[in-house]
PDB file of N, CA and C in Angstrom:
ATOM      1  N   UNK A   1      80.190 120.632  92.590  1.00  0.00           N
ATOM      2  CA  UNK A   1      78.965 121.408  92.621  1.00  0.00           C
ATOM      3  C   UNK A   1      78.425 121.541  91.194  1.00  0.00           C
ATOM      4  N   UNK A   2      76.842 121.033  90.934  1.00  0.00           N
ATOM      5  CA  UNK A   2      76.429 121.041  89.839  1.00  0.00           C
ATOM      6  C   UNK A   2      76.069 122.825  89.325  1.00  0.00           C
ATOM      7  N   UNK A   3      76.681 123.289  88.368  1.00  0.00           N
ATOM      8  CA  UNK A   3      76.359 124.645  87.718  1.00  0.00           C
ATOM      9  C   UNK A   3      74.885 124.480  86.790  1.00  0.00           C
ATOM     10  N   UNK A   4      74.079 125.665  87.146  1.00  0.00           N
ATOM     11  CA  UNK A   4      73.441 125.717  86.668  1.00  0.00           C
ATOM     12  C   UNK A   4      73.374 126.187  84.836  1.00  0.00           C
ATOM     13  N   UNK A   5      72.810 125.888  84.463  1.00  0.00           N
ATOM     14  CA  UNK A   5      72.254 126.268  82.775  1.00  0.00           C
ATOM     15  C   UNK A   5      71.212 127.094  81.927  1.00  0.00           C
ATOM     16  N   UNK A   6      71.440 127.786  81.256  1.00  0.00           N
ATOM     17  CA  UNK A   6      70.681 128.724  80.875  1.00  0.00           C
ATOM     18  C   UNK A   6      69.388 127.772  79.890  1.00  0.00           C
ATOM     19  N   UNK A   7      68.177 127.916  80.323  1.00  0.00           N
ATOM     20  CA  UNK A   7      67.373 127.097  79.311  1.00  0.00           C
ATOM     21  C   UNK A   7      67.196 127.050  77.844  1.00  0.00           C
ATOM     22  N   UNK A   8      67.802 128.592  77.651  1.00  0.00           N
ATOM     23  CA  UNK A   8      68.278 128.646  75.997  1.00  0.00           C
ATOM     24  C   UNK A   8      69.083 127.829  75.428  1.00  0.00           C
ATOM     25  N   UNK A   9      70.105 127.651  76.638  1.00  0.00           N
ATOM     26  CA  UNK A   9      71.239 126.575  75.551  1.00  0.00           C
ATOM     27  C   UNK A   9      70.567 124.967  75.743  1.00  0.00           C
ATOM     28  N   UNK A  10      69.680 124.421  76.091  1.00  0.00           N
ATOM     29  CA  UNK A  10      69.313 122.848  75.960  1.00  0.00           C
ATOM     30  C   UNK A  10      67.911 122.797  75.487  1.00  0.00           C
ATOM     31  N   UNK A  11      66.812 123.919  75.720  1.00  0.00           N
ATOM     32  CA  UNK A  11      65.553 123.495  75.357  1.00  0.00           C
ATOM     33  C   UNK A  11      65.462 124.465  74.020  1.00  0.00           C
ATOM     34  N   UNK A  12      64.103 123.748  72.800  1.00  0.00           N
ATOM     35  CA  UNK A  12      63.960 124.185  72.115  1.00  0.00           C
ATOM     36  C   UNK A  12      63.099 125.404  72.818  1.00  0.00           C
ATOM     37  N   UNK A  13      63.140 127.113  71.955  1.00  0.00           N
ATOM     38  CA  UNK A  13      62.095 127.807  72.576  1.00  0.00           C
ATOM     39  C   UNK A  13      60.520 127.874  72.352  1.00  0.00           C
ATOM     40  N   UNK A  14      60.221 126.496  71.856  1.00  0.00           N
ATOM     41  CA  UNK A  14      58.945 126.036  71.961  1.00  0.00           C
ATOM     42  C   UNK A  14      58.308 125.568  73.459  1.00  0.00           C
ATOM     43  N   UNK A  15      59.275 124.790  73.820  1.00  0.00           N
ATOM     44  CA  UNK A  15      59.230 124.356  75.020  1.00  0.00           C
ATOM     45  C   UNK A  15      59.209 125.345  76.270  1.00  0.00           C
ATOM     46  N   UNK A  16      60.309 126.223  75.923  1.00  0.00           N
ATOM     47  CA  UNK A  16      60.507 127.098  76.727  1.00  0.00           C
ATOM     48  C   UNK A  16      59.418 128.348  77.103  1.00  0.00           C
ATOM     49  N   UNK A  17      58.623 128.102  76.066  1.00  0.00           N
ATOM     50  CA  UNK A  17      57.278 129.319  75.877  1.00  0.00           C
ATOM     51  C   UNK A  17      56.378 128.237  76.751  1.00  0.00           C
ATOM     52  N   UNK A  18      55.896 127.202  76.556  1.00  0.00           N
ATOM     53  CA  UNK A  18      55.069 126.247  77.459  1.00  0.00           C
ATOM     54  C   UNK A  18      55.543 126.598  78.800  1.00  0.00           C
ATOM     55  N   UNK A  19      56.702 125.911  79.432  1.00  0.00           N
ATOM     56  CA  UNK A  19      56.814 125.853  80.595  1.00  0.00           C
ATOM     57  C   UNK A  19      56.461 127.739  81.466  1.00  0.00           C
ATOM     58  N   UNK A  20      56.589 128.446  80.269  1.00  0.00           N
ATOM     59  CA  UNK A  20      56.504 130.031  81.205  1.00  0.00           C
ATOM     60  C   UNK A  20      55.706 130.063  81.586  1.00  0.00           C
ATOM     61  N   UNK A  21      54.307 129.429  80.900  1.00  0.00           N
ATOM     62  CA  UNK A  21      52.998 129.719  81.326  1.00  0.00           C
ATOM     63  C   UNK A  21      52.371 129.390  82.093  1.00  0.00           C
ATOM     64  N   UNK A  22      53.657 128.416  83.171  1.00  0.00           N
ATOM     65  CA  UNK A  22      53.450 127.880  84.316  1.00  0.00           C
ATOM     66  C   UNK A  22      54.163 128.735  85.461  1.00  0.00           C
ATOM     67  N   UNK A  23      55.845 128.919  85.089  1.00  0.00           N
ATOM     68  CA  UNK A  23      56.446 129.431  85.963  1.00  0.00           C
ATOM     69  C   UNK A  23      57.441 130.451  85.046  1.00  0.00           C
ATOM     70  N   UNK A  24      57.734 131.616  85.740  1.00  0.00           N
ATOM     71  CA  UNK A  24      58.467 132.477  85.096  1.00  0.00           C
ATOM     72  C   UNK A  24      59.785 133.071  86.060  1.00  0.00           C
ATOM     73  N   UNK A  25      60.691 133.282  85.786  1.00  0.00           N
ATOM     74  CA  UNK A  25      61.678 134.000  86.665  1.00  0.00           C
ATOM     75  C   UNK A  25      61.964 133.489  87.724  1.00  0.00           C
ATOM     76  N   UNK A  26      62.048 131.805  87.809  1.00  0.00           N
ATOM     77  CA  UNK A  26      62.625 131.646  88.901  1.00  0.00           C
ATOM     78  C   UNK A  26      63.505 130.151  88.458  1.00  0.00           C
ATOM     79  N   UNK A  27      63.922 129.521  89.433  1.00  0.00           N
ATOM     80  CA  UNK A  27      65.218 128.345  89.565  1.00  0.00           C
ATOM     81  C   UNK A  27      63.779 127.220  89.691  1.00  0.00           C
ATOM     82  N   UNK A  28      64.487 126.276  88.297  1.00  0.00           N
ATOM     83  CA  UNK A  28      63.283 125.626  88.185  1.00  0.00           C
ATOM     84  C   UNK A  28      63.958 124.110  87.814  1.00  0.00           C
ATOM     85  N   UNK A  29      63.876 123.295  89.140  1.00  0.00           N
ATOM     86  CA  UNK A  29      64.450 121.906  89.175  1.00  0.00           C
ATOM     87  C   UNK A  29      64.094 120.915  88.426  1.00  0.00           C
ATOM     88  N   UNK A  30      64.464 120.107  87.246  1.00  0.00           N
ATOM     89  CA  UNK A  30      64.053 119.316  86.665  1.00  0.00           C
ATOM     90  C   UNK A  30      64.661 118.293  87.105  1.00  0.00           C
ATOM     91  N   UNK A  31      64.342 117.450  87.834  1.00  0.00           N
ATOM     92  CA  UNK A  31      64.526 115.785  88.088  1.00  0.00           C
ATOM     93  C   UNK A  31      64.966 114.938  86.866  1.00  0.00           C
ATOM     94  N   UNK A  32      65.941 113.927  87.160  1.00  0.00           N
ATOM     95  CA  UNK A  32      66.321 113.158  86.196  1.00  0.00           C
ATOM     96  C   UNK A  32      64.887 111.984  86.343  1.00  0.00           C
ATOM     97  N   UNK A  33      64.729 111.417  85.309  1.00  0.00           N
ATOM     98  CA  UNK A  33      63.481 109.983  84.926  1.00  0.00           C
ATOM     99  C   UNK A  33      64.085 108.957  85.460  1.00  0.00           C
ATOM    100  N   UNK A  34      65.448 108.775  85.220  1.00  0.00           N
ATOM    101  CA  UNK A  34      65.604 107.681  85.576  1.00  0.00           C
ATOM    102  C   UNK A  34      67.297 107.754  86.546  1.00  0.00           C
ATOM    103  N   UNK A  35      67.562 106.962  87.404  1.00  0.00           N
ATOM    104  CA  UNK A  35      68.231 107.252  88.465  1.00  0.00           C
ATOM    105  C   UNK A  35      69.478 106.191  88.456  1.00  0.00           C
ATOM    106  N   UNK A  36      70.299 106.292  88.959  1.00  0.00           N
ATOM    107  CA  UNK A  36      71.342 105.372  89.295  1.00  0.00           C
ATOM    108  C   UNK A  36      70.536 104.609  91.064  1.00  0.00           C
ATOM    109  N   UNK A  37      71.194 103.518  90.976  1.00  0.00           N
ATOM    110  CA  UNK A  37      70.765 102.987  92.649  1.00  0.00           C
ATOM    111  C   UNK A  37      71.753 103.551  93.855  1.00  0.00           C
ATOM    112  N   UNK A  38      71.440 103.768  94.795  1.00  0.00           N
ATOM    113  CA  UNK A  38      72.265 104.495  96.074  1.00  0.00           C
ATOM    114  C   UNK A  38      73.535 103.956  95.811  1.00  0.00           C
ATOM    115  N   UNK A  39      74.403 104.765  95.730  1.00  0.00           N
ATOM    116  CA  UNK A  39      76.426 104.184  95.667  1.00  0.00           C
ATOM    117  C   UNK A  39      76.430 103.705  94.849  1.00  0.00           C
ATOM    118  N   UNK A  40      76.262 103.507  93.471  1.00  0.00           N
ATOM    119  CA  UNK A  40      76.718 103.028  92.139  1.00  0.00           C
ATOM    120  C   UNK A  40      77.478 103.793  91.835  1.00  0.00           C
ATOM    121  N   UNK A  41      77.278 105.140  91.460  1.00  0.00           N
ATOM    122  CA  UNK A  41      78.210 105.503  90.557  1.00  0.00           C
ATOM    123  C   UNK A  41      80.008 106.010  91.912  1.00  0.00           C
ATOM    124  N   UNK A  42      79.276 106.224  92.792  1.00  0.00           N
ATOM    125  CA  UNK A  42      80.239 106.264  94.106  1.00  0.00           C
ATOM    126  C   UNK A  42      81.254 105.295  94.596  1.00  0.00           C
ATOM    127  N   UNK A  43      80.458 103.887  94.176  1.00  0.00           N
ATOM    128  CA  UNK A  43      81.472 102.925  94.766  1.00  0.00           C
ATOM    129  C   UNK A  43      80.758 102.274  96.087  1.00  0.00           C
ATOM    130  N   UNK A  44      79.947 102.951  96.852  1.00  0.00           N
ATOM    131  CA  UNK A  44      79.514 103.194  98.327  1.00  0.00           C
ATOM    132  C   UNK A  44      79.102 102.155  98.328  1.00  0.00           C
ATOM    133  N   UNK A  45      78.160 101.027  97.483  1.00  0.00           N
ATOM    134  CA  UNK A  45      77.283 100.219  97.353  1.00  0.00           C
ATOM    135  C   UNK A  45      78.432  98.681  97.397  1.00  0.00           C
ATOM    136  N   UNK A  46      79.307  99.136  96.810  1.00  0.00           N
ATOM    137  CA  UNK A  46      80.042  97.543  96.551  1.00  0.00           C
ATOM    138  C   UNK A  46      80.994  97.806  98.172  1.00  0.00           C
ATOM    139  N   UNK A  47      81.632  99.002  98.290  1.00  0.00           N
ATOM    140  CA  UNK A  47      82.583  98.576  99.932  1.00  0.00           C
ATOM    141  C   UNK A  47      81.643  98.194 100.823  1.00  0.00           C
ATOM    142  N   UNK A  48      80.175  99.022 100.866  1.00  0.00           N
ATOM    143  CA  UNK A  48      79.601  98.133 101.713  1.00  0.00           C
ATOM    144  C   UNK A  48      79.045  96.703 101.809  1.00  0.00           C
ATOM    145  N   UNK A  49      79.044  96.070 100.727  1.00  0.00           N
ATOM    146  CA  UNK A  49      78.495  94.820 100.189  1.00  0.00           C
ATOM    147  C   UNK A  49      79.836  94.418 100.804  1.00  0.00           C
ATOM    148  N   UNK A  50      81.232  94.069 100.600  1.00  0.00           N
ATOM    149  CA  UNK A  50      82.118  93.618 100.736  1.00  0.00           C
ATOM    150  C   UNK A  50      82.706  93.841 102.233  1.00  0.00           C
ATOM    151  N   UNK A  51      82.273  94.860 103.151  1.00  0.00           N
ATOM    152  CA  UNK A  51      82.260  95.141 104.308  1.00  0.00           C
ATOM    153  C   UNK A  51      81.712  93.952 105.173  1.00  0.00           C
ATOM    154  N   UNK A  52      79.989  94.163 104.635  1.00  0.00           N
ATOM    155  CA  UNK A  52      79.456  93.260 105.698  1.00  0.00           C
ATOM    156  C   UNK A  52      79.552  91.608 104.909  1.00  0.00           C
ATOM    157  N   UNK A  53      80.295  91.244 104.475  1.00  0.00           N
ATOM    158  CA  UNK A  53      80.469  89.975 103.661  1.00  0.00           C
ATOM    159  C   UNK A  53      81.564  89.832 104.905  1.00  0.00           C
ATOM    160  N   UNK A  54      82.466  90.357 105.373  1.00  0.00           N
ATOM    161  CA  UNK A  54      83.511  90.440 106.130  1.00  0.00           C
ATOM    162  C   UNK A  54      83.267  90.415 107.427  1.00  0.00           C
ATOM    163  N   UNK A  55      82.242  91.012 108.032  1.00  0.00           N
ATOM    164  CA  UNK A  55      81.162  90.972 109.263  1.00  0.00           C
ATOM    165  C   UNK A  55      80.999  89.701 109.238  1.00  0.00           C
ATOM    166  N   UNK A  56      80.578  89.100 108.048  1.00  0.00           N
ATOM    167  CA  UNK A  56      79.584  87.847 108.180  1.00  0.00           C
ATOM    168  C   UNK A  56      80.757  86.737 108.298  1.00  0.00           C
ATOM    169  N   UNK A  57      81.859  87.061 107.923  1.00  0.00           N
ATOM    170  CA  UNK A  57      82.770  85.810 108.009  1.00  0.00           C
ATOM    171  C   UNK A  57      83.165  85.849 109.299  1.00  0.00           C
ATOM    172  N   UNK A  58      83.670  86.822 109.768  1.00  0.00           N
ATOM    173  CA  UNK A  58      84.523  86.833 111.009  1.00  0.00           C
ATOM    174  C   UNK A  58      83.614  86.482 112.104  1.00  0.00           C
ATOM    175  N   UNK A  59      82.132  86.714 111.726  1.00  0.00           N
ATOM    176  CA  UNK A  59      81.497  86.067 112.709  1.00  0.00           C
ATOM    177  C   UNK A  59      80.997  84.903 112.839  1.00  0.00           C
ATOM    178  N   UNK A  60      81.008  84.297 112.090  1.00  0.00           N
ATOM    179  CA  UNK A  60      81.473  82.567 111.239  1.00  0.00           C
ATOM    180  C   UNK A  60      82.791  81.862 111.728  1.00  0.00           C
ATOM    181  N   UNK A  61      83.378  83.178 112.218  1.00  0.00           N
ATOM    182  CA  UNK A  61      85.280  82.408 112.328  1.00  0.00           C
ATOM    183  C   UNK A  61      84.812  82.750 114.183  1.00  0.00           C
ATOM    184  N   UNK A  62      83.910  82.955 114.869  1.00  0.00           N
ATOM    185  CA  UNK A  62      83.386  83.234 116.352  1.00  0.00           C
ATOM    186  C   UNK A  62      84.069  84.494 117.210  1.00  0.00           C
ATOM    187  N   UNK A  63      84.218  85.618 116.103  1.00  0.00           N
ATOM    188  CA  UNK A  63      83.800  87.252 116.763  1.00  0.00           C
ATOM    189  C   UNK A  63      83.067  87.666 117.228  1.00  0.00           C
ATOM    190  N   UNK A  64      82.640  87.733 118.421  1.00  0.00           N
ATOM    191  CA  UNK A  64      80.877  88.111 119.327  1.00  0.00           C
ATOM    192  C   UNK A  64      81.350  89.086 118.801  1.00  0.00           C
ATOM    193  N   UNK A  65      79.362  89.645 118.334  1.00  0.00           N
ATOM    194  CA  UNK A  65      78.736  90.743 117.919  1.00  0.00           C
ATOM    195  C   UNK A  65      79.302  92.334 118.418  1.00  0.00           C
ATOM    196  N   UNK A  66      79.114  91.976 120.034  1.00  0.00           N
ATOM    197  CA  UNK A  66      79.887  93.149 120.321  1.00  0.00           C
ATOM    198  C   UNK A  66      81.340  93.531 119.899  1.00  0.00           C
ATOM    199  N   UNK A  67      81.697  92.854 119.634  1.00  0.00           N
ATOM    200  CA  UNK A  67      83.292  93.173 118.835  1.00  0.00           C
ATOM    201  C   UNK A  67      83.742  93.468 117.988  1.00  0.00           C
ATOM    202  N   UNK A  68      82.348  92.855 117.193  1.00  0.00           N
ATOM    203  CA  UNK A  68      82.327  93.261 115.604  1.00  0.00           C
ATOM    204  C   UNK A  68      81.736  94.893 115.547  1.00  0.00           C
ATOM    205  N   UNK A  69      80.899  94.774 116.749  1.00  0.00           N
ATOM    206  CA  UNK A  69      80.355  95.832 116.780  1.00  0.00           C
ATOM    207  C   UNK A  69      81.432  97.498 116.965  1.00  0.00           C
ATOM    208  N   UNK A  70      82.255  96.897 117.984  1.00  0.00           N
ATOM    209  CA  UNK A  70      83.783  98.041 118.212  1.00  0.00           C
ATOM    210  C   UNK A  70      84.274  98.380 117.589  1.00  0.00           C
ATOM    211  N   UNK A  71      84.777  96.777 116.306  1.00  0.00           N
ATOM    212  CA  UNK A  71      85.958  97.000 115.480  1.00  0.00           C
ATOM    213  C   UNK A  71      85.374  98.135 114.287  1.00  0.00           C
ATOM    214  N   UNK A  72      83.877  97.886 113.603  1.00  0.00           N
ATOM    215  CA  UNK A  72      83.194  98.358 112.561  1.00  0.00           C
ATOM    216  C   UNK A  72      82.277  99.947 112.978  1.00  0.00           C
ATOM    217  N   UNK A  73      82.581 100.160 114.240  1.00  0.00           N
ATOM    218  CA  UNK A  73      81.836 101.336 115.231  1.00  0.00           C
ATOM    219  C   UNK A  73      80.562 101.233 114.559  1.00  0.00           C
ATOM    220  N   UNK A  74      79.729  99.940 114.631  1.00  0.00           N
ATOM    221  CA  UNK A  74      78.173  99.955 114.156  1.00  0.00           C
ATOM    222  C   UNK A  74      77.733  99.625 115.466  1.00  0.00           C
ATOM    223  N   UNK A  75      76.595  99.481 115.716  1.00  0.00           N
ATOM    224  CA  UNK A  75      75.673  99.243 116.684  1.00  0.00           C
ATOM    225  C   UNK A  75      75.690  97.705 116.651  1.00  0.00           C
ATOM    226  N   UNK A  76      75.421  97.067 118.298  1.00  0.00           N
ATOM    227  CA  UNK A  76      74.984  95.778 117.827  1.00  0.00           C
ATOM    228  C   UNK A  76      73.992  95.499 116.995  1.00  0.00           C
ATOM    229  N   UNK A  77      73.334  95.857 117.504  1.00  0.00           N
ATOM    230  CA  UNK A  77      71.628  96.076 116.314  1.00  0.00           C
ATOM    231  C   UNK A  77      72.211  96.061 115.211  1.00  0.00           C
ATOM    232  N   UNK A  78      72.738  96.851 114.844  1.00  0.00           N
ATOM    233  CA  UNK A  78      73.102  97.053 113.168  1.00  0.00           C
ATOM    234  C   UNK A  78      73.955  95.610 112.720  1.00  0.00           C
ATOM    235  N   UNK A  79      74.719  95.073 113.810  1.00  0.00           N
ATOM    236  CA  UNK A  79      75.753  93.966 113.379  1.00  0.00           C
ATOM    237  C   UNK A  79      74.708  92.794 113.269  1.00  0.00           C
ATOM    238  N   UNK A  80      73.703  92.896 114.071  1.00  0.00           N
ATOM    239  CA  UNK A  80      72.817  91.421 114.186  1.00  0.00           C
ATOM    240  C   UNK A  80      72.340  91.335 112.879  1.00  0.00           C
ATOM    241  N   UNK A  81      71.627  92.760 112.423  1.00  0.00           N
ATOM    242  CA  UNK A  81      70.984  92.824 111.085  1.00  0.00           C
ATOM    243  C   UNK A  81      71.711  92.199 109.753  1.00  0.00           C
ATOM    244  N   UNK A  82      73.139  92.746 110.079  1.00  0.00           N
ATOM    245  CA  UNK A  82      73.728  92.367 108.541  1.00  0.00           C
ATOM    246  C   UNK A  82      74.098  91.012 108.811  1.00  0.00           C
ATOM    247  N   UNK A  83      74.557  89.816 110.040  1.00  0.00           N
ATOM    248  CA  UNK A  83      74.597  88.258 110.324  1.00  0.00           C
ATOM    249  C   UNK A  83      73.811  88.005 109.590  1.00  0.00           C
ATOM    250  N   UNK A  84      72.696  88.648 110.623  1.00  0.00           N
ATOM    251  CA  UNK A  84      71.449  87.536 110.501  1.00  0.00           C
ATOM    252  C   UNK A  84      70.765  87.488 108.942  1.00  0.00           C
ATOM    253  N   UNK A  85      70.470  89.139 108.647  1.00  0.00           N
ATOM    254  CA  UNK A  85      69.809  89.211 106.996  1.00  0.00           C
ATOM    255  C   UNK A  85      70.725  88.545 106.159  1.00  0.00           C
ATOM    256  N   UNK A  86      72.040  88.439 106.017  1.00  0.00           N
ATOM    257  CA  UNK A  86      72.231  87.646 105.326  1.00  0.00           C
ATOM    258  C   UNK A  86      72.395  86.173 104.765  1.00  0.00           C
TER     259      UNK A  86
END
């Protein structure tokens, strides 16, 4: 859980006099500029890359969809998508 921060300890109180004159006394979200891509820093992005790489073989080696579909509890739909898109 991200803890919040007092704006005294990171902004100069130049800054901190600007932004009041917008908003005062309340929880005030600043967005990062620039972002990591979905599951990078998680990992989430490469097991699934390496997941359906594994989909795609076994159905290459002649696993009907529906099976792939059981073994991976995805939808056929979802199994056709990752065959076929790839």
């Amino acid at each position: 859980m991200k803890k919040y921060r007092n704006a005294r300890d990171v902004l100069p109180e130049e800054l901190i006099q600007q932004i009041q004159k917008y908003v005062r006394g309340i929880h005030l979200y600043i967005p990062q500029t620039e972002r990591e891509g979905w599951g990078t820093s998680t990992g989430s992005r490469e097991e699934m890359r390496l997941r359906n790489e594994k989909i795609c073989e076994l159905y290459e080696a002649g696993i009907p969809l529906a099976e792939l579909a059981e073994l991976y509890s995805l939808s056929e739909e979802r199994i056709r998508n990752i065959v076929y898109g790839q």
